[in-house]
Every structure is written in structure tokens, then in C-alpha cells.
N, C-alpha and C. Protein backbone atom coordinates (compact mmCIF):
# COMPACT_ATOMS: atom_id res chain seq x y z
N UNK A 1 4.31 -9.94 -3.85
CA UNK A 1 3.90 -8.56 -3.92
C UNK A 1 2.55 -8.47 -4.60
N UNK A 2 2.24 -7.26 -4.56
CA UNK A 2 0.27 -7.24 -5.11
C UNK A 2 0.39 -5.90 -5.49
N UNK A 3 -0.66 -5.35 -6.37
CA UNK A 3 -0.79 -3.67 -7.29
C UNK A 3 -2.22 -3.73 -6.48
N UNK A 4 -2.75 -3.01 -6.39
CA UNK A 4 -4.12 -2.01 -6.41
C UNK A 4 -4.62 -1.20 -7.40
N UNK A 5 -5.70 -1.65 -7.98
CA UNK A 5 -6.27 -1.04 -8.82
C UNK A 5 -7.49 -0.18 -8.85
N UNK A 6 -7.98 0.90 -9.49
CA UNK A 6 -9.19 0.94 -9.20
C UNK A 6 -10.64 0.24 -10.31
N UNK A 7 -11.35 -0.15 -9.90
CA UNK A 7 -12.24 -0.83 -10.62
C UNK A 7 -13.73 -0.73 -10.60
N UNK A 8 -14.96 -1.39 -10.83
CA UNK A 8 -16.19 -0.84 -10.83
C UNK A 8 -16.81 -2.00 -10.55
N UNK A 9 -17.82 -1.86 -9.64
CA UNK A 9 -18.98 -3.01 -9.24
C UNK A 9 -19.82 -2.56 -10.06
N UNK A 10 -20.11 -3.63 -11.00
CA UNK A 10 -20.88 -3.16 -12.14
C UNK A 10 -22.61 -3.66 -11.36
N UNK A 11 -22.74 -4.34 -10.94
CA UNK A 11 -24.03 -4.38 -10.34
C UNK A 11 -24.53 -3.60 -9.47
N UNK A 12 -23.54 -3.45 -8.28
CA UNK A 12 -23.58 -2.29 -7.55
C UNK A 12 -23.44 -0.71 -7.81
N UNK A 13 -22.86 -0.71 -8.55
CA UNK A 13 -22.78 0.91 -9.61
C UNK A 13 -21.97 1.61 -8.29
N UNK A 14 -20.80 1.40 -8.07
CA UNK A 14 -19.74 1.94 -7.22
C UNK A 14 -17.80 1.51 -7.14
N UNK A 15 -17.31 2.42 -7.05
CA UNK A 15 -15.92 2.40 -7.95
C UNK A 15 -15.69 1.25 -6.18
N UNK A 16 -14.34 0.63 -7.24
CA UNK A 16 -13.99 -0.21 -5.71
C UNK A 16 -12.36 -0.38 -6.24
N UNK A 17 -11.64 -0.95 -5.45
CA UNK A 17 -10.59 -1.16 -5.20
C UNK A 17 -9.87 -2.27 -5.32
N UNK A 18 -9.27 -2.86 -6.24
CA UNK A 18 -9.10 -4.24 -6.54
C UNK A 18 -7.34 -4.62 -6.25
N UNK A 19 -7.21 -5.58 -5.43
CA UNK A 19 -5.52 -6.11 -5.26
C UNK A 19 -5.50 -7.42 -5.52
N UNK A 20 -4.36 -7.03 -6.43
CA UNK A 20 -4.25 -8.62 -7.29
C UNK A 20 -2.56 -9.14 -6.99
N UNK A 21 -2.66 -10.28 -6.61
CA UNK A 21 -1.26 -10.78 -6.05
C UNK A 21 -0.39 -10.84 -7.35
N UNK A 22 0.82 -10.61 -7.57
CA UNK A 22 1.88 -10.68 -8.21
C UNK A 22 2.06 -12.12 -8.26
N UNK A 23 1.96 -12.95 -9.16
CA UNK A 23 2.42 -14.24 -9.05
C UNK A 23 3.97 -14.41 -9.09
N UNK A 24 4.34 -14.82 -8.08
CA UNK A 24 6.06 -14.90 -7.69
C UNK A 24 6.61 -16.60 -7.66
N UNK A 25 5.54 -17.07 -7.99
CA UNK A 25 5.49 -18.69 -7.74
C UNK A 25 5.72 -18.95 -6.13
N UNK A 26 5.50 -18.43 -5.46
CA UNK A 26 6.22 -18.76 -4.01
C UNK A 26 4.62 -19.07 -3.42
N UNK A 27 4.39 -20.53 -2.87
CA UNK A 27 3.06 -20.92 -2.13
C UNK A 27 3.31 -19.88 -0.77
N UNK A 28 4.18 -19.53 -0.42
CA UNK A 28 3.85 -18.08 0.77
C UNK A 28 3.22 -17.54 0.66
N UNK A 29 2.81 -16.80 -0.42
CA UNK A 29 2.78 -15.40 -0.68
C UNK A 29 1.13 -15.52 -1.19
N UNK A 30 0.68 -16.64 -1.65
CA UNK A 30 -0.66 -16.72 -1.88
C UNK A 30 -1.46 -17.25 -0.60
N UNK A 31 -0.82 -18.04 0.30
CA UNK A 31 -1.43 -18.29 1.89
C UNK A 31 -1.56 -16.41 2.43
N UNK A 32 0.23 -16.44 2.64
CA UNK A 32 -0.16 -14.48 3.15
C UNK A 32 -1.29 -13.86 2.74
N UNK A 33 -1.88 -13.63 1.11
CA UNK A 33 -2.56 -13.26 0.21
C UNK A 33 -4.03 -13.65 0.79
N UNK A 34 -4.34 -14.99 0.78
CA UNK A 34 -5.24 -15.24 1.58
C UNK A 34 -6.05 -14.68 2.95
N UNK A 35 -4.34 -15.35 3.73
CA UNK A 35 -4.89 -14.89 5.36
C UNK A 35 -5.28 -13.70 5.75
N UNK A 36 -4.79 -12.31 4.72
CA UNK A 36 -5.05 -10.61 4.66
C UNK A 36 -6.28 -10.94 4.28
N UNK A 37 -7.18 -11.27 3.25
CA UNK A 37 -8.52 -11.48 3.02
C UNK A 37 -9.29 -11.58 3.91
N UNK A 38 -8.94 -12.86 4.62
CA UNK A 38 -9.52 -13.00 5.30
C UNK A 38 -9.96 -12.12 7.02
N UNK A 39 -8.44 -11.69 7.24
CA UNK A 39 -8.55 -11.10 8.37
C UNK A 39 -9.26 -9.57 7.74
N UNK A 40 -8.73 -9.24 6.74
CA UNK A 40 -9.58 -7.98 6.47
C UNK A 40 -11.06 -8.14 6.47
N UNK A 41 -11.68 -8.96 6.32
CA UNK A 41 -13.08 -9.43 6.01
C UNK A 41 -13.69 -9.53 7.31
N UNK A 42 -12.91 -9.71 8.69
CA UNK A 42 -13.30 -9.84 9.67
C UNK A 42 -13.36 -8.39 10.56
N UNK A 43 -12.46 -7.71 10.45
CA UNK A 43 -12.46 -6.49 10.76
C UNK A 43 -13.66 -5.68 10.56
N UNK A 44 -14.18 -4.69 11.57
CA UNK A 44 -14.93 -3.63 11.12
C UNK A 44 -14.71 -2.51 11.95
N UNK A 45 -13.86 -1.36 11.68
CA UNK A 45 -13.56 -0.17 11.91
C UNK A 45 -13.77 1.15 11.04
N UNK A 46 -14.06 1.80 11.26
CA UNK A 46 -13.85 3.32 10.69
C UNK A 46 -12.85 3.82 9.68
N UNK A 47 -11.64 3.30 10.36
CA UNK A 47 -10.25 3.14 10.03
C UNK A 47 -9.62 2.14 8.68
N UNK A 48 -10.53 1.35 8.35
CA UNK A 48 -10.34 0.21 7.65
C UNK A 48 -11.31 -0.29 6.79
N UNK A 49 -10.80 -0.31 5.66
CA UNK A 49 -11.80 -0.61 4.63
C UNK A 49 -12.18 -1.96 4.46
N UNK A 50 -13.50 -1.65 4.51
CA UNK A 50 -14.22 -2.85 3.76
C UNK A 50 -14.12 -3.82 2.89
N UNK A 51 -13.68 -5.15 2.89
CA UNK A 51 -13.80 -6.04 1.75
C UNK A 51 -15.19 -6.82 1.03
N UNK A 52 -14.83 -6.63 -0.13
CA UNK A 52 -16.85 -6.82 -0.75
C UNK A 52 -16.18 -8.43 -1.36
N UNK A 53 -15.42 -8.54 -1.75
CA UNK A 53 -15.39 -10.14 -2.28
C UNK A 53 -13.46 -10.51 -2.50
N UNK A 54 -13.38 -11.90 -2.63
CA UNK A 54 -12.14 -12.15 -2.78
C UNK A 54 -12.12 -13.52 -3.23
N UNK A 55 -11.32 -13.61 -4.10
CA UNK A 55 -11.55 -15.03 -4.65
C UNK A 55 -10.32 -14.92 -6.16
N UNK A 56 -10.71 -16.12 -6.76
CA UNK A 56 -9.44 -16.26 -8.14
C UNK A 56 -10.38 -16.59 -9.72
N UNK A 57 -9.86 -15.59 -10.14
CA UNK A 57 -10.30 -15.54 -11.54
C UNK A 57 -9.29 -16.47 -13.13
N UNK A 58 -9.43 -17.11 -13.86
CA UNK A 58 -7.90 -17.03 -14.66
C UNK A 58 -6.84 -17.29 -13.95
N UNK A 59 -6.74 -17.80 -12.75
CA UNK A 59 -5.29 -18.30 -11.86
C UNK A 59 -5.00 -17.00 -11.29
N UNK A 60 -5.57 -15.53 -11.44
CA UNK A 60 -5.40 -14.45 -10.44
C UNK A 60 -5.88 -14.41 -9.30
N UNK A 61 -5.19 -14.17 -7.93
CA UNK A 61 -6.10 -14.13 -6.95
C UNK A 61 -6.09 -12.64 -6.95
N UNK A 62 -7.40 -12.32 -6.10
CA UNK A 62 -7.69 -10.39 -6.05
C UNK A 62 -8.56 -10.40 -4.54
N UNK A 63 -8.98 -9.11 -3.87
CA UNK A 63 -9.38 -9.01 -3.09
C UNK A 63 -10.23 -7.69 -3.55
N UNK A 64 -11.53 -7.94 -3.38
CA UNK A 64 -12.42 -6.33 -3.77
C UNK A 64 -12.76 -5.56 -2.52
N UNK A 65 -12.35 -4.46 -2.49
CA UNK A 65 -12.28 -3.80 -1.39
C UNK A 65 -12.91 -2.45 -1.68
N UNK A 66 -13.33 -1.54 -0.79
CA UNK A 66 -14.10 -0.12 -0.86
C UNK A 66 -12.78 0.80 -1.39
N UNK A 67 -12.97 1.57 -1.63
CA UNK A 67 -12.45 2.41 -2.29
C UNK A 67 -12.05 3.78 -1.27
N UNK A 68 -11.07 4.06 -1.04
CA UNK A 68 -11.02 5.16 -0.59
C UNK A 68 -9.73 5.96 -1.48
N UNK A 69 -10.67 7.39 -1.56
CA UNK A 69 -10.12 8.36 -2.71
C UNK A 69 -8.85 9.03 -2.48
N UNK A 70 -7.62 9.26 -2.37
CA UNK A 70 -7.17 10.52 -1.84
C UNK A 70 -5.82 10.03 -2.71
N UNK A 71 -4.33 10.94 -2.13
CA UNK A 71 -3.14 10.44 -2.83
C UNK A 71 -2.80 8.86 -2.67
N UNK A 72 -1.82 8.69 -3.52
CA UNK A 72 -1.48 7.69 -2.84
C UNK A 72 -0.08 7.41 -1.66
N UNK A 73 0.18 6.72 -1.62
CA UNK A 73 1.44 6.40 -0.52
C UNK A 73 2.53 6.76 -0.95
N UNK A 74 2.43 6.44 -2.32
CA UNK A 74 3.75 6.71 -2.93
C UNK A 74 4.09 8.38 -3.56
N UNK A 75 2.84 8.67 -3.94
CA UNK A 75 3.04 10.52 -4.06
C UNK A 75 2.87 11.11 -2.69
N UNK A 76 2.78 10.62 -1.14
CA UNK A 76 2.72 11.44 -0.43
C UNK A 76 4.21 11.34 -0.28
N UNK A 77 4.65 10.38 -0.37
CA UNK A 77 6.20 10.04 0.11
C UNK A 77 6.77 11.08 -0.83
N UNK A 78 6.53 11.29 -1.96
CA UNK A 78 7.23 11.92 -3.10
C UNK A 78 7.61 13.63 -2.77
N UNK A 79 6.18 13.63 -2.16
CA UNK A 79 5.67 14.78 -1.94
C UNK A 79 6.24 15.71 -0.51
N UNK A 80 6.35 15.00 0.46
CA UNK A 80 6.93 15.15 1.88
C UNK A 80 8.25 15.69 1.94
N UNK A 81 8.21 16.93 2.91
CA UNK A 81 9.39 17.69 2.61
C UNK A 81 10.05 16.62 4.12
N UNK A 82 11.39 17.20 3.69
CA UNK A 82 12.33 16.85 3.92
C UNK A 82 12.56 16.89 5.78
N UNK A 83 12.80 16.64 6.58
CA UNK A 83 12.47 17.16 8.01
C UNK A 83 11.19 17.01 9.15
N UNK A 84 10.06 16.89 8.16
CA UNK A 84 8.05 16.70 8.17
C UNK A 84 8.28 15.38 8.52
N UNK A 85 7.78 15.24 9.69
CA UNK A 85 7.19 13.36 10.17
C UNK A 85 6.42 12.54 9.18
N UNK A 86 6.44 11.66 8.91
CA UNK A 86 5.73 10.83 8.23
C UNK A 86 5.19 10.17 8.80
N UNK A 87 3.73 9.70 7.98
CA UNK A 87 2.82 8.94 8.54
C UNK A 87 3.63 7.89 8.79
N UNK A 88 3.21 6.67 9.51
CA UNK A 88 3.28 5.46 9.88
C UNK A 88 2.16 4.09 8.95
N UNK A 89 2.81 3.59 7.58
CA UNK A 89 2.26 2.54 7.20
C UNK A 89 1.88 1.01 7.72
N UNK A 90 2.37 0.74 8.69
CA UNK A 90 2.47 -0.15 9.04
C UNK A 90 1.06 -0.19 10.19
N UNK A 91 0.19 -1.34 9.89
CA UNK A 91 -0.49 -2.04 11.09
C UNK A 91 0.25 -2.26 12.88
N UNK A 92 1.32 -2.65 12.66
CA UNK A 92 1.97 -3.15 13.91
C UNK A 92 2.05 -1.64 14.57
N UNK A 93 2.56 -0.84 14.05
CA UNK A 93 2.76 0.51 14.63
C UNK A 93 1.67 0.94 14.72
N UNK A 94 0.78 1.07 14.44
CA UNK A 94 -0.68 1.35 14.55
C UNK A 94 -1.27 0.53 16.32
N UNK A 95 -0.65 -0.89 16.10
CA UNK A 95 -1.75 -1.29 17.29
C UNK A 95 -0.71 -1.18 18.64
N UNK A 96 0.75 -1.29 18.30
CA UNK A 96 1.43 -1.08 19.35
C UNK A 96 1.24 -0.11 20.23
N UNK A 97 1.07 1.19 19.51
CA UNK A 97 0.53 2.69 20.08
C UNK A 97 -0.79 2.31 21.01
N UNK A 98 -1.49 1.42 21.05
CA UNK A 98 -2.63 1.51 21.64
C UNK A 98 -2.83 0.29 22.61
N UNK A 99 -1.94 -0.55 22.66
CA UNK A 99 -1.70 -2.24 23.57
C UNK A 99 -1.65 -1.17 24.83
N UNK A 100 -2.48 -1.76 26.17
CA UNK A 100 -2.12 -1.59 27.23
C UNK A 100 -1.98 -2.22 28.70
């Protein structure tokens, strides 16, 4: 598992977005950890944020990413009445909708 934080490019002078893997001891989960880096790094959409760096500090691995402002996932969920569709978190559901 991984948190998101928000954080600051101090050279760049712009708030950014930092995910730092949960160390679970499991070599999975830092390959997974990885391979998201990486594929995020390759991506460039509208839709999808930017990664500015990724790498391991102190035995933490993190991924620095753009920042985008709004609720989060977990207060919209909180927030969502009862009956109201919910967004769709998931990537797979995202590209399935559009395979043709």
C-alpha cells in the first residue's frame, strides 16, 4: 500500500504530490511500486498527472507527481448520497469504456 502527500519543489517553487510505498516487506509491492512510475512517466494525457521524479531516499521509495487540488477520494465517498452513481476509480474501467 502507499499514502499521498502533499509536498513542495523547493527549486521549482510549486506544491507537488508525493507517494511513498508502505513498506510491507513484500518484493511485489516495490516492483508494482516501480512499474506505476514508470508507466506513469510514460503517459501524457490531460487526464493524468504528471510525474516530475521517482526514486528512494532513506530505504523510502516515493514518486513526485503534479499536484492536483480538489477533494479527496475518500471525502467524496464520505460525502455521496446514498442512490448518486459514483465515479469509477479504477484505470481498467476507464480504458475498457473506450477499447474498440
Amino acid at each position: 500500500m502507499s499514502e499521498i502527500r502533499r509536498g513542495d519543489d523547493i527549486l521549482l517553487v510549486r506544491p507537488v504530490a508525493i507517494k511513498l510505498l508502505r513498506d510491507d516487506g513484500d518484493p511485489r509491492s516495490v516492483a508494482r511500486f516501480e512499474q506505476e512510475a514508470q508507466i506513469l512517466a510514460r503517459l501524457h494525457h490531460p487526464n493524468v498527472v504528471t510525474v516530475f521524479d521517482a526514486g528512494v531516499d532513506g530505504g523510502d521509495r516515493f514518486i513526485v507527481m503534479e499536484l492536483v487540488e480538489g477533494p479527496t477520494r475518500r471525502n467524496e465517498r464520505r460525502r455521496s448520497r446514498p442512490g448518486w452513481p459514483r465515479r469509477s476509480g479504477s484505470l481498467t474501467d476507464m480504458t475498457s469504456s473506450t477499447e474498440t
